[in-house]
N, C-alpha and C. Protein backbone atom coordinates (compact mmCIF):
# COMPACT_ATOMS: atom_id res chain seq x y z
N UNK A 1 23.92 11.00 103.11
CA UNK A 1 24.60 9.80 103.53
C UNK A 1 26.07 9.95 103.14
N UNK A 2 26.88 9.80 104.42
CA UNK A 2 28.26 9.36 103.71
C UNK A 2 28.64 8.69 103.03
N UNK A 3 28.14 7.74 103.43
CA UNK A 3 28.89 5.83 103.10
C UNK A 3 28.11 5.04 103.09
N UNK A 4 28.64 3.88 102.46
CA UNK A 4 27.41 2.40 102.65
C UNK A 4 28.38 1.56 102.32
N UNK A 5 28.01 -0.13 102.89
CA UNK A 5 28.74 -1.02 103.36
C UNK A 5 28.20 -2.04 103.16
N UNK A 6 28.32 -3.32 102.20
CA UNK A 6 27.30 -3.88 102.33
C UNK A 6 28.27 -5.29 102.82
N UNK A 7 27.44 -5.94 103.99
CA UNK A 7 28.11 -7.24 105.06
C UNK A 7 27.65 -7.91 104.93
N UNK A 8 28.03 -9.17 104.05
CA UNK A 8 26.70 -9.99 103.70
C UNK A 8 25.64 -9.77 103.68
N UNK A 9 24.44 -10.32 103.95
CA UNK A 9 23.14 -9.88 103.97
C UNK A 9 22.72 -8.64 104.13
N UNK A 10 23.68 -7.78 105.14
CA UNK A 10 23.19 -6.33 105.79
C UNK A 10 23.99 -5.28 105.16
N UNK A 11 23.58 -4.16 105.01
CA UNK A 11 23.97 -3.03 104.72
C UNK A 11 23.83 -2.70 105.76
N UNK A 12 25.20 -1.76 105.98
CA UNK A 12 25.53 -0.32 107.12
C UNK A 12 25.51 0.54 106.29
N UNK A 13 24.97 1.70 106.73
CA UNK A 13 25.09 3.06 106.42
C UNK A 13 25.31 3.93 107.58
N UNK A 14 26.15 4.65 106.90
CA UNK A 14 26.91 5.97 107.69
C UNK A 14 26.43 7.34 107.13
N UNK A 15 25.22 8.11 108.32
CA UNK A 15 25.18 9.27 107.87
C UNK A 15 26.06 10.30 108.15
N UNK A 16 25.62 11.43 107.99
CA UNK A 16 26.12 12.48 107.85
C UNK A 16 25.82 13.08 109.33
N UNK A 17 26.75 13.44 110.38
CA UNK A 17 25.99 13.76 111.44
C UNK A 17 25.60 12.78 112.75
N UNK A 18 25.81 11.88 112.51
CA UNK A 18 25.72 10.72 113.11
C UNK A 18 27.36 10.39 113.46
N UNK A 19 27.44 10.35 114.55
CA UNK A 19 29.31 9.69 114.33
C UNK A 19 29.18 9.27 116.26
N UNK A 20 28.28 8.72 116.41
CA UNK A 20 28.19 7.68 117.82
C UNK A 20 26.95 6.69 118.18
N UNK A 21 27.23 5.38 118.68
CA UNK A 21 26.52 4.62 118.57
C UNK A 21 25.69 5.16 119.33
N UNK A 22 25.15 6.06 120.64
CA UNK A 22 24.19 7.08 121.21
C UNK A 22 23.66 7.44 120.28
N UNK A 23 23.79 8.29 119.52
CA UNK A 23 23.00 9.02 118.51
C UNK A 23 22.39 8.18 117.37
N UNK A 24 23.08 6.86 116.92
CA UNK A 24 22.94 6.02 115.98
C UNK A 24 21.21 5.32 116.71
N UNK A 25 21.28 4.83 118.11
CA UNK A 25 20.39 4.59 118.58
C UNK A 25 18.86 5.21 118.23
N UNK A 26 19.07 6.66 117.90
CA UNK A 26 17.81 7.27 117.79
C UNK A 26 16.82 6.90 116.40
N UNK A 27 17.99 6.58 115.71
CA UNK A 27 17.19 6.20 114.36
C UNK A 27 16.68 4.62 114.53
N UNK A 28 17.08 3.87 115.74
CA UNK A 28 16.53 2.26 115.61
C UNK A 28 15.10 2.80 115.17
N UNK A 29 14.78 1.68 114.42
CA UNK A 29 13.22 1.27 113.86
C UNK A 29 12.64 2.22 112.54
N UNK A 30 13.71 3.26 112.40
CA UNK A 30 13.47 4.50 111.06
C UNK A 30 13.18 3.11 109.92
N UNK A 31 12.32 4.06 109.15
CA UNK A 31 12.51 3.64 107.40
C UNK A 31 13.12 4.20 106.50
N UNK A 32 13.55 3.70 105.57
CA UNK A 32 14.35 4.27 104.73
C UNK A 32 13.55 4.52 103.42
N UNK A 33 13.00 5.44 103.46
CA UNK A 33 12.47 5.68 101.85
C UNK A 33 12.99 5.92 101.16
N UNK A 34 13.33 5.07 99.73
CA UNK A 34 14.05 5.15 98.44
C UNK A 34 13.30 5.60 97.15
N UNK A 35 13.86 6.82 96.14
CA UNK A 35 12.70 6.96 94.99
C UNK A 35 12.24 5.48 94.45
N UNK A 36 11.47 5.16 93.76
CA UNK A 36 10.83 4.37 93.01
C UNK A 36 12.00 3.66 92.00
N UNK A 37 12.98 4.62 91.23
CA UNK A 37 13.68 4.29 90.49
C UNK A 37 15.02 3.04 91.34
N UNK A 38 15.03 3.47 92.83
CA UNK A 38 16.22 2.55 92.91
C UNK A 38 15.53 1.59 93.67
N UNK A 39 14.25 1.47 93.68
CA UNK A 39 14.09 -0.15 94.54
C UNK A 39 14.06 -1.02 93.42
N UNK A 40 14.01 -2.02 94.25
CA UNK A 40 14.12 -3.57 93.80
C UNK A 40 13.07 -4.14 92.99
N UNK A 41 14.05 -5.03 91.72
CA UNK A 41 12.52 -4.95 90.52
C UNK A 41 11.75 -6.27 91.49
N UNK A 42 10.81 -6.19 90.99
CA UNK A 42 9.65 -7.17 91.37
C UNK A 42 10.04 -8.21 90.67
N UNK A 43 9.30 -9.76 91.08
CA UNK A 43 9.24 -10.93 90.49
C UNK A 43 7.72 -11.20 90.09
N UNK A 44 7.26 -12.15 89.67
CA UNK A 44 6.23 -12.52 89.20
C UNK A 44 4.84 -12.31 90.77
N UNK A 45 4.18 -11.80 90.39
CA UNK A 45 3.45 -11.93 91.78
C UNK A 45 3.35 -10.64 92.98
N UNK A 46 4.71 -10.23 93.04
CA UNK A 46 4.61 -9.64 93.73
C UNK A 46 4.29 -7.66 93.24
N UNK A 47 3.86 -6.97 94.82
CA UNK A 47 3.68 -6.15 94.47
C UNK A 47 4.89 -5.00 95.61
N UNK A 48 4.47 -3.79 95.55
CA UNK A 48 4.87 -3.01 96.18
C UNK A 48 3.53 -2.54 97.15
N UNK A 49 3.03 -2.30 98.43
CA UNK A 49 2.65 -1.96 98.92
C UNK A 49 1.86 -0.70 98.62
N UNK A 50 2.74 0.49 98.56
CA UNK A 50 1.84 1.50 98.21
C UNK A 50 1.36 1.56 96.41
N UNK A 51 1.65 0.75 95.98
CA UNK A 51 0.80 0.58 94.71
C UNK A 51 -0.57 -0.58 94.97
N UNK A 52 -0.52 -0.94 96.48
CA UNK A 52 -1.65 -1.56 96.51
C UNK A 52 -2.74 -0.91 97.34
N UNK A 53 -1.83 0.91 97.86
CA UNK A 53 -3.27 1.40 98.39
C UNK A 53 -4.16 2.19 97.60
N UNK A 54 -5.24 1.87 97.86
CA UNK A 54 -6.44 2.87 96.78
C UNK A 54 -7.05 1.69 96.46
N UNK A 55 -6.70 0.46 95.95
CA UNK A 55 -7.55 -0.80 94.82
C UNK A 55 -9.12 -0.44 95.67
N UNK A 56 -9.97 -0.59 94.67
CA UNK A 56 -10.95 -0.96 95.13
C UNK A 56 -11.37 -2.15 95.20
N UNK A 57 -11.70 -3.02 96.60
CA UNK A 57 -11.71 -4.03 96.96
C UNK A 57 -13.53 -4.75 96.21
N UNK A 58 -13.29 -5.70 95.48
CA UNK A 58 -14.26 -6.13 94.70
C UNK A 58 -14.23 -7.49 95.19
N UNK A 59 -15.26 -8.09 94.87
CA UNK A 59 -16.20 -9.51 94.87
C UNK A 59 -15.92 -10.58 93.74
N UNK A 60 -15.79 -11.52 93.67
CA UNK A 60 -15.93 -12.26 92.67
C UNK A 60 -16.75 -11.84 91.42
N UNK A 61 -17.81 -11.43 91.87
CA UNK A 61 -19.22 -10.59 90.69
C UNK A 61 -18.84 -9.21 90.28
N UNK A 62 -17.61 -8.97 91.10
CA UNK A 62 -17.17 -7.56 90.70
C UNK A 62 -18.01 -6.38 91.43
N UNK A 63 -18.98 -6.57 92.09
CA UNK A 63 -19.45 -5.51 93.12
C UNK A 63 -18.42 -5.01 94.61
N UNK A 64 -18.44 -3.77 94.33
CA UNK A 64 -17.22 -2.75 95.43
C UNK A 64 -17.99 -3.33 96.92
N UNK A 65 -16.79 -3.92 97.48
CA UNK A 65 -17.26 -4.30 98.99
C UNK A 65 -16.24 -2.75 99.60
N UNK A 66 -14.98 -2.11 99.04
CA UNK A 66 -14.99 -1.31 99.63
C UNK A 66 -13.53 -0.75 98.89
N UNK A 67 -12.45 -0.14 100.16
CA UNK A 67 -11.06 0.00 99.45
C UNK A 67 -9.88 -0.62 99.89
N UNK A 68 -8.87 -0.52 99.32
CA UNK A 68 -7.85 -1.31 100.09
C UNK A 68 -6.82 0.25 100.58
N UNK A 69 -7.05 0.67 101.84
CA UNK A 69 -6.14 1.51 102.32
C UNK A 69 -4.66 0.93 103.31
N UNK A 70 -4.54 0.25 103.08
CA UNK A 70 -2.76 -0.30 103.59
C UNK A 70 -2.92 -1.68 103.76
N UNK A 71 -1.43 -1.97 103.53
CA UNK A 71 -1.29 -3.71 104.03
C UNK A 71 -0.40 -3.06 105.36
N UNK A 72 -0.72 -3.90 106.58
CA UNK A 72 -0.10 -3.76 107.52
C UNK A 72 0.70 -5.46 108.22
N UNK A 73 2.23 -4.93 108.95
CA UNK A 73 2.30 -5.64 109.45
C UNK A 73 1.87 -6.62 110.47
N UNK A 74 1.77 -7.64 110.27
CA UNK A 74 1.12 -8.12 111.81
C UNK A 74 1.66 -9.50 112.17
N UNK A 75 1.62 -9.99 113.34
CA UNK A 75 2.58 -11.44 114.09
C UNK A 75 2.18 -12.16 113.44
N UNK A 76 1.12 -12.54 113.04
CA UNK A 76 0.89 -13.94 111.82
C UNK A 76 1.04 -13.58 110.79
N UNK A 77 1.56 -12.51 109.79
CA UNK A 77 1.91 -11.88 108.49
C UNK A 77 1.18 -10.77 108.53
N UNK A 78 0.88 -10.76 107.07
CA UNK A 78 0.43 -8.66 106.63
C UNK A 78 -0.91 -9.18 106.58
N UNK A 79 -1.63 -7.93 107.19
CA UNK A 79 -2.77 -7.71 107.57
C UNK A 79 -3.81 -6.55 106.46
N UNK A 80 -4.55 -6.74 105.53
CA UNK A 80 -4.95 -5.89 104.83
C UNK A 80 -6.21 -4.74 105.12
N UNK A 81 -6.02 -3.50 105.14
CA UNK A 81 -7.14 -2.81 105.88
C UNK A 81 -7.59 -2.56 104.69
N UNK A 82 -9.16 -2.91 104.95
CA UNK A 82 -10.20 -2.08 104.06
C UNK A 82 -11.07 -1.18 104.75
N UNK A 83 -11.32 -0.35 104.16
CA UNK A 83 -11.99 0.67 104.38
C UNK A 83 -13.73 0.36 103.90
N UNK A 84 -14.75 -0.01 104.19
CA UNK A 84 -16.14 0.02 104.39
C UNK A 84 -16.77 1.09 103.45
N UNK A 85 -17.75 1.07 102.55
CA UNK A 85 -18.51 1.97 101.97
C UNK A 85 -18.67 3.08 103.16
N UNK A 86 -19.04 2.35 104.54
CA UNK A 86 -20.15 2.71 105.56
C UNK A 86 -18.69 3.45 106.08
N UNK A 87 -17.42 3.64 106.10
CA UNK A 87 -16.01 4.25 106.37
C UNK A 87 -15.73 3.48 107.66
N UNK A 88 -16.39 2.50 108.14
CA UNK A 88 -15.57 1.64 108.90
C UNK A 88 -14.29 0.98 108.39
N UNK A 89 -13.55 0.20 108.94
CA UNK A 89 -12.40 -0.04 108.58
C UNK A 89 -12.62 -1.73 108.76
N UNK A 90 -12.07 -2.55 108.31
CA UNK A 90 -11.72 -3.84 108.99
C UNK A 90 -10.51 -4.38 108.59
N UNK A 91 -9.68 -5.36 108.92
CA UNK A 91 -8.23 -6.05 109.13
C UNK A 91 -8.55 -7.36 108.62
N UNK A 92 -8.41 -7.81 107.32
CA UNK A 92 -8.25 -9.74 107.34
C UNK A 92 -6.98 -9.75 106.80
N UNK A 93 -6.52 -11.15 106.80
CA UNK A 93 -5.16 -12.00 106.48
C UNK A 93 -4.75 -11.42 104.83
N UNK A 94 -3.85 -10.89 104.65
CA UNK A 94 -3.29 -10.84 102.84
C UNK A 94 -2.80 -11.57 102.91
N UNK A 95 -4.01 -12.72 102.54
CA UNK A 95 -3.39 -14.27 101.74
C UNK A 95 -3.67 -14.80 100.95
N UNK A 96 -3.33 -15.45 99.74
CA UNK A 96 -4.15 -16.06 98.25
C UNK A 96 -5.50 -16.60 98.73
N UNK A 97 -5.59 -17.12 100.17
CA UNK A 97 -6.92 -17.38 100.28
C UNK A 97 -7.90 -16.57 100.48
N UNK A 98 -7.58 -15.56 100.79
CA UNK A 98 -8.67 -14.90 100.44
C UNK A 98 -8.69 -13.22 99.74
N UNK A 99 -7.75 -13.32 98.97
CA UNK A 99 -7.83 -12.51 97.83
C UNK A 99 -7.14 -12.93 96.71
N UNK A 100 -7.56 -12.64 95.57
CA UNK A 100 -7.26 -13.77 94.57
C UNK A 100 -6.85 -12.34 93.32
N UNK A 101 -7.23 -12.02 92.18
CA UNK A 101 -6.08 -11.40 91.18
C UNK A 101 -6.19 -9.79 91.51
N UNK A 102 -5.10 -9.18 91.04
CA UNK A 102 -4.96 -7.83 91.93
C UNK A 102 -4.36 -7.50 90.38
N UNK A 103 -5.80 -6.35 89.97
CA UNK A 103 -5.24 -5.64 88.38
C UNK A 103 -4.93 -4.14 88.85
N UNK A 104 -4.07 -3.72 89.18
CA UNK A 104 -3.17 -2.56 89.02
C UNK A 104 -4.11 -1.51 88.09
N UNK A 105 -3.90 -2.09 86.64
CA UNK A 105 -4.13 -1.31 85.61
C UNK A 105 -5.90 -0.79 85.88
N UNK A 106 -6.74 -1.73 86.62
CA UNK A 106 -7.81 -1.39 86.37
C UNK A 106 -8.15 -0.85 87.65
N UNK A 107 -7.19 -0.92 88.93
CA UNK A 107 -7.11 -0.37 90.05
C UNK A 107 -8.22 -1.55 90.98
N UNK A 108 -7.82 -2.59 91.46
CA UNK A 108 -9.06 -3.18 91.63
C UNK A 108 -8.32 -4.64 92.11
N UNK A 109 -9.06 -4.99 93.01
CA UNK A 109 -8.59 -6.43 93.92
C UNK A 109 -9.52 -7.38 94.19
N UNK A 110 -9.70 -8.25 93.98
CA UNK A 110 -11.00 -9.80 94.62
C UNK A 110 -10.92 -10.16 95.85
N UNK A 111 -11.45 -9.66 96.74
CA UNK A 111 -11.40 -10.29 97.70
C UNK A 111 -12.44 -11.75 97.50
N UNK A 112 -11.72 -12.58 97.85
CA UNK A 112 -12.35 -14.02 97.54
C UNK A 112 -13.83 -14.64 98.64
N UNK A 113 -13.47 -14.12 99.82
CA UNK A 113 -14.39 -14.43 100.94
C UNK A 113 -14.85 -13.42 101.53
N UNK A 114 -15.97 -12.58 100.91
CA UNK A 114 -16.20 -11.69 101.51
C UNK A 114 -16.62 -11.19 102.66
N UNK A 115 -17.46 -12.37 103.39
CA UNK A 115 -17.95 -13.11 105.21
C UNK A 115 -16.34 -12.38 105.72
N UNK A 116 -15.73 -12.39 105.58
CA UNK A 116 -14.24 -12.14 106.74
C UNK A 116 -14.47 -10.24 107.13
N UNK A 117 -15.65 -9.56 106.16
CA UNK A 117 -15.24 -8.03 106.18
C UNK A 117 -16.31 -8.00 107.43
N UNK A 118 -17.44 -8.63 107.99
CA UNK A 118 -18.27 -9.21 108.64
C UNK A 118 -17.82 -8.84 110.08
C-alpha cells in the first residue's frame, strides 16, 4: 500500500500499482485482511467471526447438536451455518434468540432452540 486517507467515516487507500479508476474497479467488493494485531478491540459481547468457527454447537443440556462452521451474511442479518453430526449443513438467524452464551475458552455455543436445525 502506498497511502491511506481517512474521510470521515471512510478510508481511501492507494495501492501500489493501481493508479486508475479502471483498474481501481477490479478490486470493488475485495476484503481486506488485517493481522489480528491491528483490528479493532472488541466491546463487551461481541466477537470476531473466525473465532466463532469450529464452536461446537450445544443444547441447553449441553449435548453436541453439531458445529458452528461460519456466520454468513444475509438480507435479514448474519446467518449461522452449522454443520450436522449427519454433515448436512443448515442456516438459522445469529440472534440472542436463539443462541444464548458463546465460551470461546471451552470452544462451545447454546444454541437455545434447537427445532430451527429441523
Amino acid at each position: 500500500m502506498a497511502e491511506a486517507d481517512l474521510k470521515g467515516n471512510t478510508l481511501l487507500l492507494r495501492f501500489e500499482g493501481i493508479d486508475n479508476p479502471e483498474t481501481a474497479e477490479t478490486l470493488s467488493g475485495a476484503e481486506i485482511i488485517a493481522p489480528r494485531e491491528f483490528a479493532s478491540p472488541l466491546g463487551e459481547g461481541e466477537f470476531y467471526i473466525e473465532d466463532l468457527k469450529g464452536l461446537t454447537v450445544v443444547n441447553r443440556e449441553g449435548k453436541v447438536l453439531g458445529q458452528l462452521t461460519n456466520v454468513l451474511e444475509g438480507g435479514g442479518g448474519n446467518l449461522a451455518e452449522v454443520q450436522l453430526p449427519s454433515g448436512e449443513k443448515r442456516l438459522t438467524p445469529f440472534r440472542r434468540e436463539f443462541f444464548g452464551e458463546i465460551d470461546l475458552k471451552r470452544s462451545k455455543i447454546e444454541l437455545l432452540e434447537p427445532w430451527i436445525l429441523e
